[in-house]
Protein backbone atom coordinates (compact mmCIF):
# COMPACT_ATOMS: atom_id res chain seq x y z
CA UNK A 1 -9.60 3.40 21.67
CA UNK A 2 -10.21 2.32 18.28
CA UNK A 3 -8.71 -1.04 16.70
CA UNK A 4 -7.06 -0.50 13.59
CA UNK A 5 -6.28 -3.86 11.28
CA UNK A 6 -3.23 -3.63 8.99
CA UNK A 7 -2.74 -6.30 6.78
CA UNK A 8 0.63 -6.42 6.76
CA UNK A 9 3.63 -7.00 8.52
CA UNK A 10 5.92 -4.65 7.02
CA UNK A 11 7.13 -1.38 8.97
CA UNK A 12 6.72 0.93 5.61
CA UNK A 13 3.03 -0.05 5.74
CA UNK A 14 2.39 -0.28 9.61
CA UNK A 15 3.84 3.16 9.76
CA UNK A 16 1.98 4.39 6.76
CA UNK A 17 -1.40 3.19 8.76
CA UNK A 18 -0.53 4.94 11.92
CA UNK A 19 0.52 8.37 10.15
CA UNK A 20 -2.18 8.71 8.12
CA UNK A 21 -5.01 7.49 11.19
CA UNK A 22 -3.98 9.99 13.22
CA UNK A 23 -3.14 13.04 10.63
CA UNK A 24 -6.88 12.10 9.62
CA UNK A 25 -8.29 11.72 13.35
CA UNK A 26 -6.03 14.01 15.06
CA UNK A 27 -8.51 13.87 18.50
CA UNK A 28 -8.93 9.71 18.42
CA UNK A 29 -6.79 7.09 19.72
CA UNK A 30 -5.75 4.67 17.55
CA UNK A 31 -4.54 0.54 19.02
CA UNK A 32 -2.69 -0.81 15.72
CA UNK A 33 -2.52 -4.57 14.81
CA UNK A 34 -0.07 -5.50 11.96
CA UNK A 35 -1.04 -9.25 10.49
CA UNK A 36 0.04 -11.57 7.63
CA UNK A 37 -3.02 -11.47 4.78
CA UNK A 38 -3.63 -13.35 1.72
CA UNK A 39 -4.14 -11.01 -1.63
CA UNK A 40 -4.90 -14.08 -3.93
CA UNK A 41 -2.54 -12.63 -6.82
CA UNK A 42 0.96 -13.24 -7.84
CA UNK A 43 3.81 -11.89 -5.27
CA UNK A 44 4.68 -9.32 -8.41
CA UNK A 45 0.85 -8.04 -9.39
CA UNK A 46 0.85 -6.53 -12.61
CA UNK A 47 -1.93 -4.11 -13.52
CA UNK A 48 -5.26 -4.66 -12.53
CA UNK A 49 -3.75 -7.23 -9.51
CA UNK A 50 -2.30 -4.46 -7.82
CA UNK A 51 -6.13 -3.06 -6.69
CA UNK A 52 -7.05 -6.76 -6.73
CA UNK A 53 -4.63 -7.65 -4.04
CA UNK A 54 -5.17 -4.43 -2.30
CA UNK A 55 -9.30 -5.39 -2.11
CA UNK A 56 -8.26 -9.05 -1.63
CA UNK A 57 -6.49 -8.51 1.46
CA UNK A 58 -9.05 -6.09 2.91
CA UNK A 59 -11.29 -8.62 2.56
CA UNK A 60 -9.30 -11.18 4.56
CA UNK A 61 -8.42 -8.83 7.22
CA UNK A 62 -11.99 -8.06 7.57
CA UNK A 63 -13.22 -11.43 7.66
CA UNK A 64 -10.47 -12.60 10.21
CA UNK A 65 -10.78 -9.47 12.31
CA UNK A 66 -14.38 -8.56 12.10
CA UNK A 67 -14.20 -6.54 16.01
CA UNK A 68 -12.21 -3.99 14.63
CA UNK A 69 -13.25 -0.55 14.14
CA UNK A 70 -11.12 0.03 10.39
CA UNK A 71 -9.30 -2.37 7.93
CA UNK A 72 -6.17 -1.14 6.11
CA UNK A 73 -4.38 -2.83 2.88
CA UNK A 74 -1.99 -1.48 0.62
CA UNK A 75 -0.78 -3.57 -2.24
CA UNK A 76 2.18 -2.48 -4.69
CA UNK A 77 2.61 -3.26 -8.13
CA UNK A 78 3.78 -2.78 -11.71
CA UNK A 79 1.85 -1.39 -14.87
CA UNK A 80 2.59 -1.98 -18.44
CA UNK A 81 3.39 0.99 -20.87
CA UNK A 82 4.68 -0.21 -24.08
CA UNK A 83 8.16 -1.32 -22.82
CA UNK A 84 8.27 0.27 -20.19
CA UNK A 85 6.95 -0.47 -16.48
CA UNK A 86 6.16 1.92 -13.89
CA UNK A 87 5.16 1.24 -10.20
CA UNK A 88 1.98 2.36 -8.18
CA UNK A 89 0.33 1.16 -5.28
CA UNK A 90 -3.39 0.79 -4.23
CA UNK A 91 -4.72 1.54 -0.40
CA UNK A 92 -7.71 0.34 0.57
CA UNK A 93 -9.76 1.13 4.14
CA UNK A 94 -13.13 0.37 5.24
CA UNK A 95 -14.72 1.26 8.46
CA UNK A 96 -16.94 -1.00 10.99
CA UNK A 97 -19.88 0.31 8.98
CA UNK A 98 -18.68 -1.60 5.79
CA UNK A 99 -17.79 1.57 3.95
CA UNK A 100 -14.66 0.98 1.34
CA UNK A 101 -12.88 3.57 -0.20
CA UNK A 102 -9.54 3.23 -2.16
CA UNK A 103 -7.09 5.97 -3.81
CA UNK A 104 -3.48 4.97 -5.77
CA UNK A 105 0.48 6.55 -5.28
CA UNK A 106 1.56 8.48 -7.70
CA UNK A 107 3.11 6.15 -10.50
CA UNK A 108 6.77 6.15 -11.68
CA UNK A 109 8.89 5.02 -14.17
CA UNK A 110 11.54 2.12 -13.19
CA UNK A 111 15.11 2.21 -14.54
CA UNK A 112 15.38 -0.29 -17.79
CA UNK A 113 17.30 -3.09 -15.95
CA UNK A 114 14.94 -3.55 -12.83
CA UNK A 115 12.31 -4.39 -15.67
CA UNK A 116 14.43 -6.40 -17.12
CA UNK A 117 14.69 -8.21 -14.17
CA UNK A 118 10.92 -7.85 -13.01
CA UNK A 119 10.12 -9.60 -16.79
CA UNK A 120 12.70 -12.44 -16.59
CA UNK A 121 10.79 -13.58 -12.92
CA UNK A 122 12.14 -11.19 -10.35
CA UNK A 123 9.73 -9.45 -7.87
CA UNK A 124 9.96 -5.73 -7.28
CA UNK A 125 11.76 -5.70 -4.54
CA UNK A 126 14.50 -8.11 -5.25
CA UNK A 127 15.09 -6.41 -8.68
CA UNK A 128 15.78 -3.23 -6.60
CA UNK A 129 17.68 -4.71 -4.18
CA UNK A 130 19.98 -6.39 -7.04
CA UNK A 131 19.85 -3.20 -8.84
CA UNK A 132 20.64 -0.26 -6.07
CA UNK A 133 22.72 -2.80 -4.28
CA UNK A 134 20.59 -2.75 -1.30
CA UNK A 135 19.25 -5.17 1.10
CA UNK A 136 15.21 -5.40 1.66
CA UNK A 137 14.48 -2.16 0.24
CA UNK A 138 10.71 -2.55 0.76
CA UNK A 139 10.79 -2.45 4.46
CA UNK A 140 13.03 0.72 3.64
CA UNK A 141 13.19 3.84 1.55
CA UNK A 142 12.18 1.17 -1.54
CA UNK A 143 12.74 2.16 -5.16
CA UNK A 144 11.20 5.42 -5.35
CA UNK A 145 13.66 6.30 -2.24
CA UNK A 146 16.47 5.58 -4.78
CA UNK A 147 15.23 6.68 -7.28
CA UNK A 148 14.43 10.06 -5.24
CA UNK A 149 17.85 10.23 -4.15
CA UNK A 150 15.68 9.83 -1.06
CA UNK A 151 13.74 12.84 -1.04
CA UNK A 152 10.87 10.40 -1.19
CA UNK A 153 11.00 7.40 0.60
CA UNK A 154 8.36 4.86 0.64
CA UNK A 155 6.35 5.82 3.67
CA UNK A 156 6.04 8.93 2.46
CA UNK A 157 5.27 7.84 -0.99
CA UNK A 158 1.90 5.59 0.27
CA UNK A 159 1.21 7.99 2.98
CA UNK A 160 -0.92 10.59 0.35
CA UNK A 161 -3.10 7.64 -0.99
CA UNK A 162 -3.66 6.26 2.79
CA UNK A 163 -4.41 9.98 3.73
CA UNK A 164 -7.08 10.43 0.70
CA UNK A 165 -8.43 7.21 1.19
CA UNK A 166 -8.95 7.50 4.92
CA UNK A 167 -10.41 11.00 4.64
CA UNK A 168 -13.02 9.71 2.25
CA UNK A 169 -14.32 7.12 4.88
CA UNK A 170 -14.41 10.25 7.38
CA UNK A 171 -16.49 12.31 4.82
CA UNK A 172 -18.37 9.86 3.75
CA UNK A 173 -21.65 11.52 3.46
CA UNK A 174 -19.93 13.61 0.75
CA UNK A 175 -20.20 10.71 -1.16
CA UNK A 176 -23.67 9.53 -0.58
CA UNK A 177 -27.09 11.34 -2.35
């Protein structure tokens, strides 16, 4: 059985890790451990700290946990466009032979008064929580969910990028001369 090492404690991205390790390795067995990591940027990355954090906690994981067999992080954020802000997310995996590979979500737009919120000091998920009157949406359907009408929730939203990501470690000599 091979040790996977999530760094995080949330559901959404525990979940995420599991689906996409064994839609990738549908013959392996998979033992899963969730922990608390460090991404060394603000609680609400904007831009270029969303893949930051992502590498960031990969690192820590890995440095914590260096028996396992794969690393897992997967670090939301915000992105500037003019006014407007959209969300995407990072994931980031690297195997026991120090291999890295990384893919993004698709990005969307957030309605005008969660980044109104988000840009007077409000992290993601609160905003969406004040704004959809929800509690804790990110270990839930999150904003895209909502926004969705929950034809996408948030597992399924990461799960792609995990997927692509993953299968890039597994096909790694594709990516080697």
């Amino acid at each position: 059985m091979k040790r996977v090492i999530v760094a995080s404690e949330n559901p959404v991205k525990i979940a995420v890790a599991k689906r996409a390790f064994s839609s990738v390795y549908p013959n392996e067995s998979f033992e899963f451990v969730a922990v608390k990591s460090q991404s060394g940027v603000p609680d609400q990355p904007m831009n270029d700290e969303t893949e930051k954090g992502a590498m960031n906690r990969l690192a820590f994981i890995k440095e914590r946990y260096a028996e396992a067999d794969f690393w897992i992080s997967q670090e939301g954020g915000t992105f500037t466009d003019g006014d407007k802000l959209y969300n995407r997310a990072w994931i980031a995996v690297c195997d026991a032979n120090g291999r890295v590979a990384k893919s993004s979500t698709a990005q969307y737009y957030l309605p005008t008064k969660i980044v109104t919120n988000i840009r007077e000091g409000m992290e993601l998920s609160e905003a969406n929580d004040a704004f959809f009157n929800s509690i804790n949406s990110k270990q839930g359907i999150g904003a895209v969910g909502y926004i969705t009408d929950g034809l996408i929730d948030r597992e399924n939203y990461y799960l792609p990028a995990a997927i692509i990501a993953l299968s890039e470690l597994k096909h790694h000599e594709w990516y080697t001369e």
